[in-house]
N, C-alpha and C. Protein backbone atom coordinates (compact mmCIF):
# COMPACT_ATOMS: atom_id res chain seq x y z
N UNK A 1 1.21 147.50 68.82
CA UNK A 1 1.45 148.87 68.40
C UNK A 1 0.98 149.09 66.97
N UNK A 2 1.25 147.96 66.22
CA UNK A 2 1.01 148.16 64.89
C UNK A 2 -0.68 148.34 64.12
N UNK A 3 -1.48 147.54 65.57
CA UNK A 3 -3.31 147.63 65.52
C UNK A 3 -3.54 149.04 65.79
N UNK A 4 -2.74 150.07 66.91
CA UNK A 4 -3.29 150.76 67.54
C UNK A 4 -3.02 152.39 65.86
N UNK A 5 -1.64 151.81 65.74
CA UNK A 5 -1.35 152.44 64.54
C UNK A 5 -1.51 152.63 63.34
N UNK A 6 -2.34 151.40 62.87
CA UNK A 6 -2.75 151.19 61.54
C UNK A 6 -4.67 152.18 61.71
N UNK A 7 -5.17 151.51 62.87
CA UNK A 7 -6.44 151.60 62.92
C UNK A 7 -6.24 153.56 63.13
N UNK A 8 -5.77 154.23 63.42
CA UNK A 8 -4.96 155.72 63.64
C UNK A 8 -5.29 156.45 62.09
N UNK A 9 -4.05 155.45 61.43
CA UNK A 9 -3.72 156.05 59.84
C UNK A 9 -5.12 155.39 59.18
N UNK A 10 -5.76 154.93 59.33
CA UNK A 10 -6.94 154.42 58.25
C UNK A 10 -8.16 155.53 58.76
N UNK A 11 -8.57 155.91 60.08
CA UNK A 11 -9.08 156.73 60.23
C UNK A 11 -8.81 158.19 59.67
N UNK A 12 -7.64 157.95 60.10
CA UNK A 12 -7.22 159.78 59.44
C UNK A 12 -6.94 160.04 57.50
N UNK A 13 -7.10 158.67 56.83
CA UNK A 13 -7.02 158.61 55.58
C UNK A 13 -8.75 158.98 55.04
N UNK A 14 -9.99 159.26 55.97
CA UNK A 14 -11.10 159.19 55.67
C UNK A 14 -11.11 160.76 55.36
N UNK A 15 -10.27 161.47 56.36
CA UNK A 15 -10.70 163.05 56.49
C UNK A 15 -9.16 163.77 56.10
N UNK A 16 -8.19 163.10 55.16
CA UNK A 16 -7.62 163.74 54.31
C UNK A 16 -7.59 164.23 53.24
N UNK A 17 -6.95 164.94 52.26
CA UNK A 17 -7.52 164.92 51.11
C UNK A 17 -6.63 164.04 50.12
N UNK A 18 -7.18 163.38 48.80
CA UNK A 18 -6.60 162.40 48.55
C UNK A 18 -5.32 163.23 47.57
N UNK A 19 -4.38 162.41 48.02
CA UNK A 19 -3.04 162.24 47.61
C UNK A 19 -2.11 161.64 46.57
N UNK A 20 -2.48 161.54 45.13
CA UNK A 20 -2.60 160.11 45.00
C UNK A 20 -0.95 160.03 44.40
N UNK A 21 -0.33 160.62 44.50
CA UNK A 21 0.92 160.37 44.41
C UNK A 21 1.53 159.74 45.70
N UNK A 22 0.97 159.53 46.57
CA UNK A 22 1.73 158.83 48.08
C UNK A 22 1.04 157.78 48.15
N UNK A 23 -0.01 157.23 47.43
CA UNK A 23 -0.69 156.40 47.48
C UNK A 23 -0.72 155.35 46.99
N UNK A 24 -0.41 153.97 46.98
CA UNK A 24 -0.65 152.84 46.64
C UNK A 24 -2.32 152.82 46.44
N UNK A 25 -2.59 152.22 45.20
CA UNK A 25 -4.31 151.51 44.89
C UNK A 25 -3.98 150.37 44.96
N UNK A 26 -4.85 149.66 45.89
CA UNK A 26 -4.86 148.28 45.26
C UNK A 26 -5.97 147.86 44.20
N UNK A 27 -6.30 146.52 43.26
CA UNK A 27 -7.02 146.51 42.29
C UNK A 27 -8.64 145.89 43.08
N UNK A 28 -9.38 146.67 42.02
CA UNK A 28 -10.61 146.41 43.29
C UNK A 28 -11.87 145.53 42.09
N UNK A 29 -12.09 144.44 42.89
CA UNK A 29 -12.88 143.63 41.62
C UNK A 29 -13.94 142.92 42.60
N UNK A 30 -14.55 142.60 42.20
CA UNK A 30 -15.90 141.83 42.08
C UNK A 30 -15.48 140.80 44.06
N UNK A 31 -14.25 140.74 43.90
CA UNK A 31 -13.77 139.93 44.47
C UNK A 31 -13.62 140.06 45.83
N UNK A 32 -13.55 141.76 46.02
CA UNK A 32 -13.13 142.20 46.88
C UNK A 32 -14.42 143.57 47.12
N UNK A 33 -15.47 143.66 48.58
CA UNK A 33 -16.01 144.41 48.37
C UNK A 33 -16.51 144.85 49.98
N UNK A 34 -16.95 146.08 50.39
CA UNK A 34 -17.77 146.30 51.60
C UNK A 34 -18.89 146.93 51.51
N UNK A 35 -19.87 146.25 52.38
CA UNK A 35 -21.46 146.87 52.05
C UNK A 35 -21.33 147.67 53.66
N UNK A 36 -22.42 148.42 53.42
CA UNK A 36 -22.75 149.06 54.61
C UNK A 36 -24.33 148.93 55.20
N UNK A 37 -24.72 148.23 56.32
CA UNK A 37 -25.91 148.17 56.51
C UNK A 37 -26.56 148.99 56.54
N UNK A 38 -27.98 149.34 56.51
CA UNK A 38 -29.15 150.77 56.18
C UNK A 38 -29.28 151.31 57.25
N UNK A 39 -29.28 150.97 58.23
CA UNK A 39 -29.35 151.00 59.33
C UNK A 39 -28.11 151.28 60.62
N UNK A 40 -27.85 152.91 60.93
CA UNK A 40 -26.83 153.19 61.87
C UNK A 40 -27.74 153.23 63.14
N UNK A 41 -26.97 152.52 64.09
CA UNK A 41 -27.55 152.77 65.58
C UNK A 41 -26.88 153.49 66.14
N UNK A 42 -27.36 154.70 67.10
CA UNK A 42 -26.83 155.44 67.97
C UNK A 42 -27.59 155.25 69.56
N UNK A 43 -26.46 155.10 70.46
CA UNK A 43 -27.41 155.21 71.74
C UNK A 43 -27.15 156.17 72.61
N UNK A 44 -27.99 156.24 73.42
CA UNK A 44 -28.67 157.27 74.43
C UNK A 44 -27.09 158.05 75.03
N UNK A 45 -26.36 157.39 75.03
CA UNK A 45 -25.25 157.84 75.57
C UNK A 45 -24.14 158.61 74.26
N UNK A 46 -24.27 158.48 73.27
CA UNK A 46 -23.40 158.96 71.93
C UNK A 46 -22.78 157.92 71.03
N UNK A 47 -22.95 156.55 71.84
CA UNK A 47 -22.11 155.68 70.84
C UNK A 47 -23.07 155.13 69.62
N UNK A 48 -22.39 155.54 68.32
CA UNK A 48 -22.98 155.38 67.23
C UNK A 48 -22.02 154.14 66.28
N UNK A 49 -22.41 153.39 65.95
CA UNK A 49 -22.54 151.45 65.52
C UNK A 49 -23.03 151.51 64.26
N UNK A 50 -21.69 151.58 63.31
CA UNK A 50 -22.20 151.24 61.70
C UNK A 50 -21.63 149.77 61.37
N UNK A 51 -22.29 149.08 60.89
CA UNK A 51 -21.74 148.01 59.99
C UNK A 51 -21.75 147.25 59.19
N UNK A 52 -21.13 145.85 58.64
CA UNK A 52 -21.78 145.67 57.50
C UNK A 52 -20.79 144.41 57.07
N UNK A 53 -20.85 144.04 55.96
CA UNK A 53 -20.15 142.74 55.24
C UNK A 53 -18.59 143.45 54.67
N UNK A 54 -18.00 142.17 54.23
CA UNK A 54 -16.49 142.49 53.75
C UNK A 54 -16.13 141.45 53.40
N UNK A 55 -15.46 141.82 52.01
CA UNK A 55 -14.58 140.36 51.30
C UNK A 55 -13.35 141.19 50.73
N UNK A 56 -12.53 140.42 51.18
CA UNK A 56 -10.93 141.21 50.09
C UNK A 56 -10.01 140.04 50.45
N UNK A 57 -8.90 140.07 49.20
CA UNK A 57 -8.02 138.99 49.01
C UNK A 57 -6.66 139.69 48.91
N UNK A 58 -5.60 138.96 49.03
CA UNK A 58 -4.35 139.21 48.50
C UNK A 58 -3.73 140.26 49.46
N UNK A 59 -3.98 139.85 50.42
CA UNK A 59 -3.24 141.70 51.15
C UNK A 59 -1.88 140.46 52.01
N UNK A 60 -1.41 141.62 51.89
CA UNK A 60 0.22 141.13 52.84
C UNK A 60 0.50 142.16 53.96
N UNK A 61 -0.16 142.97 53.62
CA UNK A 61 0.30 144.05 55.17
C UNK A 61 -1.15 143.91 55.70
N UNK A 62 -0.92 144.85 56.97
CA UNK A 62 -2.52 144.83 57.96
C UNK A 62 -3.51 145.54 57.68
N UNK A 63 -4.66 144.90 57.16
CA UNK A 63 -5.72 145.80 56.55
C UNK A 63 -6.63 146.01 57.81
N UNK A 64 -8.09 147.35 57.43
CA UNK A 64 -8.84 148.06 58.62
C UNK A 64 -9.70 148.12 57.71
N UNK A 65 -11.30 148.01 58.24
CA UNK A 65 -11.98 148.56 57.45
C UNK A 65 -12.32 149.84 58.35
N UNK A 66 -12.59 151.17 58.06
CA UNK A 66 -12.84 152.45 58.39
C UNK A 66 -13.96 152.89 57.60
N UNK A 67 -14.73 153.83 58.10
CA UNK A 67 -15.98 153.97 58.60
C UNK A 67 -15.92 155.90 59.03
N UNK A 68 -17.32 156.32 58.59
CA UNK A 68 -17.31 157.48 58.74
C UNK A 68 -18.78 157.72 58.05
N UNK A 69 -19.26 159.02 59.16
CA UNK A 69 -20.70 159.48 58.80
C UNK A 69 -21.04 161.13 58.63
N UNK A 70 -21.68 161.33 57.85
CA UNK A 70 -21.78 162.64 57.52
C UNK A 70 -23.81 162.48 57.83
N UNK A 71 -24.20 164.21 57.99
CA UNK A 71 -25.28 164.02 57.83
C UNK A 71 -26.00 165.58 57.18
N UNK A 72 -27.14 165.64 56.45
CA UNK A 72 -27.33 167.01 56.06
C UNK A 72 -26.61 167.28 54.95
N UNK A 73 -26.72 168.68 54.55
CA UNK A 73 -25.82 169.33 53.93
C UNK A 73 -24.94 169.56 54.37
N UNK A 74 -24.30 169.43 55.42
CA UNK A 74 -22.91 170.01 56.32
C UNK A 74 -21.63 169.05 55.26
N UNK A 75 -20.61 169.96 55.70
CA UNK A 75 -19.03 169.01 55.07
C UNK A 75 -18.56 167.81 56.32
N UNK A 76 -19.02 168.60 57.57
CA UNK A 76 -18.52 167.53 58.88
C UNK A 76 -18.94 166.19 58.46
N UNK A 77 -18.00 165.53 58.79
CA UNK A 77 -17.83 163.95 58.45
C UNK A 77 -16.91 163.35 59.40
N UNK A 78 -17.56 162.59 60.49
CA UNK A 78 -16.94 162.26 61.51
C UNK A 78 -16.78 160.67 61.41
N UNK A 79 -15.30 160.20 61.71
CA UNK A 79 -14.95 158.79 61.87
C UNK A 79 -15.50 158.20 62.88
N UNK A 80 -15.56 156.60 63.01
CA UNK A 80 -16.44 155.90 63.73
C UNK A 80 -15.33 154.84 63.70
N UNK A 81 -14.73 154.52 64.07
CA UNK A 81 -13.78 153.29 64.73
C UNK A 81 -13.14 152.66 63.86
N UNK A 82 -12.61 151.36 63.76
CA UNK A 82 -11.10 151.44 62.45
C UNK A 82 -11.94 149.36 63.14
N UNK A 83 -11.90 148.64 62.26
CA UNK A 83 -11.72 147.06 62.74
C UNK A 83 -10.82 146.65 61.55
N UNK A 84 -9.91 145.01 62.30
CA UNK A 84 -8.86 145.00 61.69
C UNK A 84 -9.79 143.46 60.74
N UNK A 85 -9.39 143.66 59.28
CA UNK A 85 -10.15 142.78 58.40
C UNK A 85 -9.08 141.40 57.94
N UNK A 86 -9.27 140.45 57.70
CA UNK A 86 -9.08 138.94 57.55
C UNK A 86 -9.13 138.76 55.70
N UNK A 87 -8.30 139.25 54.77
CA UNK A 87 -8.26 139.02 53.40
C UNK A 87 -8.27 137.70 53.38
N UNK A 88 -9.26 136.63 53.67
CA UNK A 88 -9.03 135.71 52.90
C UNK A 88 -10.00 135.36 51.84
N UNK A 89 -10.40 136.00 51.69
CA UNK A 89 -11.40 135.69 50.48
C UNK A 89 -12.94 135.33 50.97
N UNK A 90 -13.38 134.93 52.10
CA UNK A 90 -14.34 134.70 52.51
C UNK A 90 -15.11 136.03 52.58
N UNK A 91 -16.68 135.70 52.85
CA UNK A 91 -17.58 137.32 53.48
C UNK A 91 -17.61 137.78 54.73
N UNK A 92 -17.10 138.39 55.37
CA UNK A 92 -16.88 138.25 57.22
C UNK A 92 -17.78 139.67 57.32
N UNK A 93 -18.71 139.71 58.62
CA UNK A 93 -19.04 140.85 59.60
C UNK A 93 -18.16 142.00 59.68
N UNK A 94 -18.41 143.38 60.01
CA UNK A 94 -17.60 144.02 60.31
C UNK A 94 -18.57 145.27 61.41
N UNK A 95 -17.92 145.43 62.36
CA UNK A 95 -18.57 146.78 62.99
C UNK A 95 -17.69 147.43 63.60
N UNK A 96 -18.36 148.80 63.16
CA UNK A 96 -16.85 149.71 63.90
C UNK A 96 -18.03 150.47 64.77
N UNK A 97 -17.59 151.14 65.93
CA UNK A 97 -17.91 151.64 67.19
C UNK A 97 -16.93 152.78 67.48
N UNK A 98 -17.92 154.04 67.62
CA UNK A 98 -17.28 155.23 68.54
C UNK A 98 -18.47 156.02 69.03
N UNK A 99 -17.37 156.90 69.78
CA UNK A 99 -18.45 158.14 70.84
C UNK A 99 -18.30 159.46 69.67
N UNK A 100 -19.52 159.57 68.92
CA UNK A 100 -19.63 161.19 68.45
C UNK A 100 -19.63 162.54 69.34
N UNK A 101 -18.98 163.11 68.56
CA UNK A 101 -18.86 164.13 69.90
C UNK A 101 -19.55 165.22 69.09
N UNK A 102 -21.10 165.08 67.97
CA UNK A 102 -22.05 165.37 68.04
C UNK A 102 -23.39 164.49 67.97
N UNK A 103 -24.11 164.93 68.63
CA UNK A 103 -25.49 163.99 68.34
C UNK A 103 -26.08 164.08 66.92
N UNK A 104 -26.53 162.71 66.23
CA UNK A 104 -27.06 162.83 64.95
C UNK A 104 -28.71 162.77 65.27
N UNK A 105 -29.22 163.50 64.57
CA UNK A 105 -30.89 163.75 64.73
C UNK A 105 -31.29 162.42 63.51
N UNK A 106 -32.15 161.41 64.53
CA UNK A 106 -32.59 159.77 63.86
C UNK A 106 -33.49 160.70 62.44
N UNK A 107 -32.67 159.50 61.56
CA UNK A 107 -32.96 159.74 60.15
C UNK A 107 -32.02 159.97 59.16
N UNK A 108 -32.02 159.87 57.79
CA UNK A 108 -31.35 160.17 56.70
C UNK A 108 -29.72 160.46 57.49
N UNK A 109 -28.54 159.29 56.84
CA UNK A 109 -27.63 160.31 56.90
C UNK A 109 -26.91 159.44 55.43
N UNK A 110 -25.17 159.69 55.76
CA UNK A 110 -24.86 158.92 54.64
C UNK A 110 -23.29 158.53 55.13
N UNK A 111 -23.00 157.03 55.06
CA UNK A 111 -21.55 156.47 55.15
C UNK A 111 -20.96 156.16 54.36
N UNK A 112 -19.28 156.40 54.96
CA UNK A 112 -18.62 155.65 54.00
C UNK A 112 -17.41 154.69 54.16
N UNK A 113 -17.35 153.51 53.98
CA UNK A 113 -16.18 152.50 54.59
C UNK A 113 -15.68 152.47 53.34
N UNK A 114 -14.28 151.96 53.67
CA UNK A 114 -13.29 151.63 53.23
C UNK A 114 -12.45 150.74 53.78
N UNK A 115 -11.88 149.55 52.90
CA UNK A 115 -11.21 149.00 53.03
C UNK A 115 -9.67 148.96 52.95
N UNK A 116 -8.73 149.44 54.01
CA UNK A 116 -7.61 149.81 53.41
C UNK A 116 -6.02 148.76 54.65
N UNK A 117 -5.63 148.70 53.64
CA UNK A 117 -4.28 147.61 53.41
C UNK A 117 -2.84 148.80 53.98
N UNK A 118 -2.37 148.58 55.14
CA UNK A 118 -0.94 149.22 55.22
C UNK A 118 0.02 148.21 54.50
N UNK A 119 0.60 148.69 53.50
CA UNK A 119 1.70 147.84 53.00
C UNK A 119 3.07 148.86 53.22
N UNK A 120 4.18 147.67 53.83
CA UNK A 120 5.31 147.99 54.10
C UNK A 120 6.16 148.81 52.73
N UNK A 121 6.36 149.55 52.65
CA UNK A 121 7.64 149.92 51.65
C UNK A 121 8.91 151.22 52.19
N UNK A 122 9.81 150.19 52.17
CA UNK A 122 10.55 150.72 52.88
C UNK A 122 10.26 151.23 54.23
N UNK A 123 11.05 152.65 55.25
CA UNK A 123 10.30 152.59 56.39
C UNK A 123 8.86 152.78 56.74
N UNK A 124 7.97 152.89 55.38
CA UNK A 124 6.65 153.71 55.40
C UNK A 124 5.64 152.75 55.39
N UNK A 125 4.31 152.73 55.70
CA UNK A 125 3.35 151.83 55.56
C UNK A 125 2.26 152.80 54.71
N UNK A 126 2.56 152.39 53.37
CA UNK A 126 1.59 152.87 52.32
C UNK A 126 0.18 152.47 52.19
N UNK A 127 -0.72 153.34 52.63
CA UNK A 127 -2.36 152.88 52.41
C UNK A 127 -2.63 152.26 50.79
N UNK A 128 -3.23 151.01 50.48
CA UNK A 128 -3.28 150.73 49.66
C UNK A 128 -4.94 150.23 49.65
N UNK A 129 -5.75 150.61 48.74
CA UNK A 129 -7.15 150.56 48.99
C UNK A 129 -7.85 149.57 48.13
N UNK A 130 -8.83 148.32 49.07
CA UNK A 130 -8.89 147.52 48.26
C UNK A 130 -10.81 147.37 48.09
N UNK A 131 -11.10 148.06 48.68
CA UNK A 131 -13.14 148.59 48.36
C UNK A 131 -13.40 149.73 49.10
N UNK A 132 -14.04 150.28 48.10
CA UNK A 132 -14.96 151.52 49.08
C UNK A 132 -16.23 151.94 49.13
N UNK A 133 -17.23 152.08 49.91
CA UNK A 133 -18.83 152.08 49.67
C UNK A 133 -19.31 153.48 50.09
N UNK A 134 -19.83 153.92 49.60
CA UNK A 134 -20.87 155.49 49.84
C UNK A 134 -22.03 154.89 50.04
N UNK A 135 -22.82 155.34 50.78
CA UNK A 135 -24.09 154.79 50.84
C UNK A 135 -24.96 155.97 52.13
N UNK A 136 -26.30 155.93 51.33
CA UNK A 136 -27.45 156.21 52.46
C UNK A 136 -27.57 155.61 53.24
N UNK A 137 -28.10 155.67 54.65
CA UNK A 137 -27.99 155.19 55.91
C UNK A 137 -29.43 155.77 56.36
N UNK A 138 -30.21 154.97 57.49
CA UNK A 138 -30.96 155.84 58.65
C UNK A 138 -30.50 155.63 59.95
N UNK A 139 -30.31 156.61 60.45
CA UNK A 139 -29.28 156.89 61.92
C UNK A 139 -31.20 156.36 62.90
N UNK A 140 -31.24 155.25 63.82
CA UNK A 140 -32.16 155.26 64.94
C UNK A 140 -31.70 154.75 66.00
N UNK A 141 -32.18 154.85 67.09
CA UNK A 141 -31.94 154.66 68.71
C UNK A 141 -31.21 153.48 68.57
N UNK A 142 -30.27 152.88 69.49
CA UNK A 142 -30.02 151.65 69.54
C UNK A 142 -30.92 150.60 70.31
């Protein structure tokens, strides 16, 4: 319950607006980071596949890395799947996977992951954020 729930709140933390009084930061260093590959695949059917590297340390609650693509001048910025990340300090893979429920026209767009930590306090699980990457992308066929 707690995968299906965390990966939920990390998605919906992409297309809120930030809060930062409800918000735990975590400290973000050299140590701790997510790249995003140049390259988004979308296939014939809608499922669009961003991904990329990840390092973060020190987490005690269940971290996600989350994922989201914008394209154009438009504000729409649609989430792309939530994966649950391994703080141990090492560089691990990451890919998140969903069905857009618009088609992106191959070429130029721009993502953004985040690395984010539910930490327990009290009954609440506070997003606590430990990297975040903006980056250009080219959206092509899978």
């Amino acid at each position: 319950m707690l995968g299906t729930l965390g990966a939920v709140a990390a998605t919906l933390l992409l297309a809120a607006p930030a809060a930062t009084s409800a918000v735990a930061t975590a400290s973000t260093t050299d140590a701790e980071t997510v790249t995003v590959d140049r390259t988004v695949r979308q296939a014939a059917d809608g499922t669009v596949t961003i991904s990329g590297t990840y390092r973060c340390t020190g987490a005690t609650g269940a971290v996600f890395i989350s994922s989201a693509i914008s394209q154009g001048d438009s504000d729409e910025t649609q989430s792309i799947g939530g994966t649950r990340a391994v703080c141990d300090g090492g560089t691990h893979r990451w890919t998140n996977r969903g069905t857009a429920y618009h088609t992106f026209a191959h070429g130029r767009a721009h993502v953004q992951a985040i690395i984010t930590e539910l930490v327990p306090q009290g009954i609440l699980l506070v997003p606590a954020f430990h990297a975040l990457r903006d980056q250009d992308v080219t959206v092509a066929g899978a």
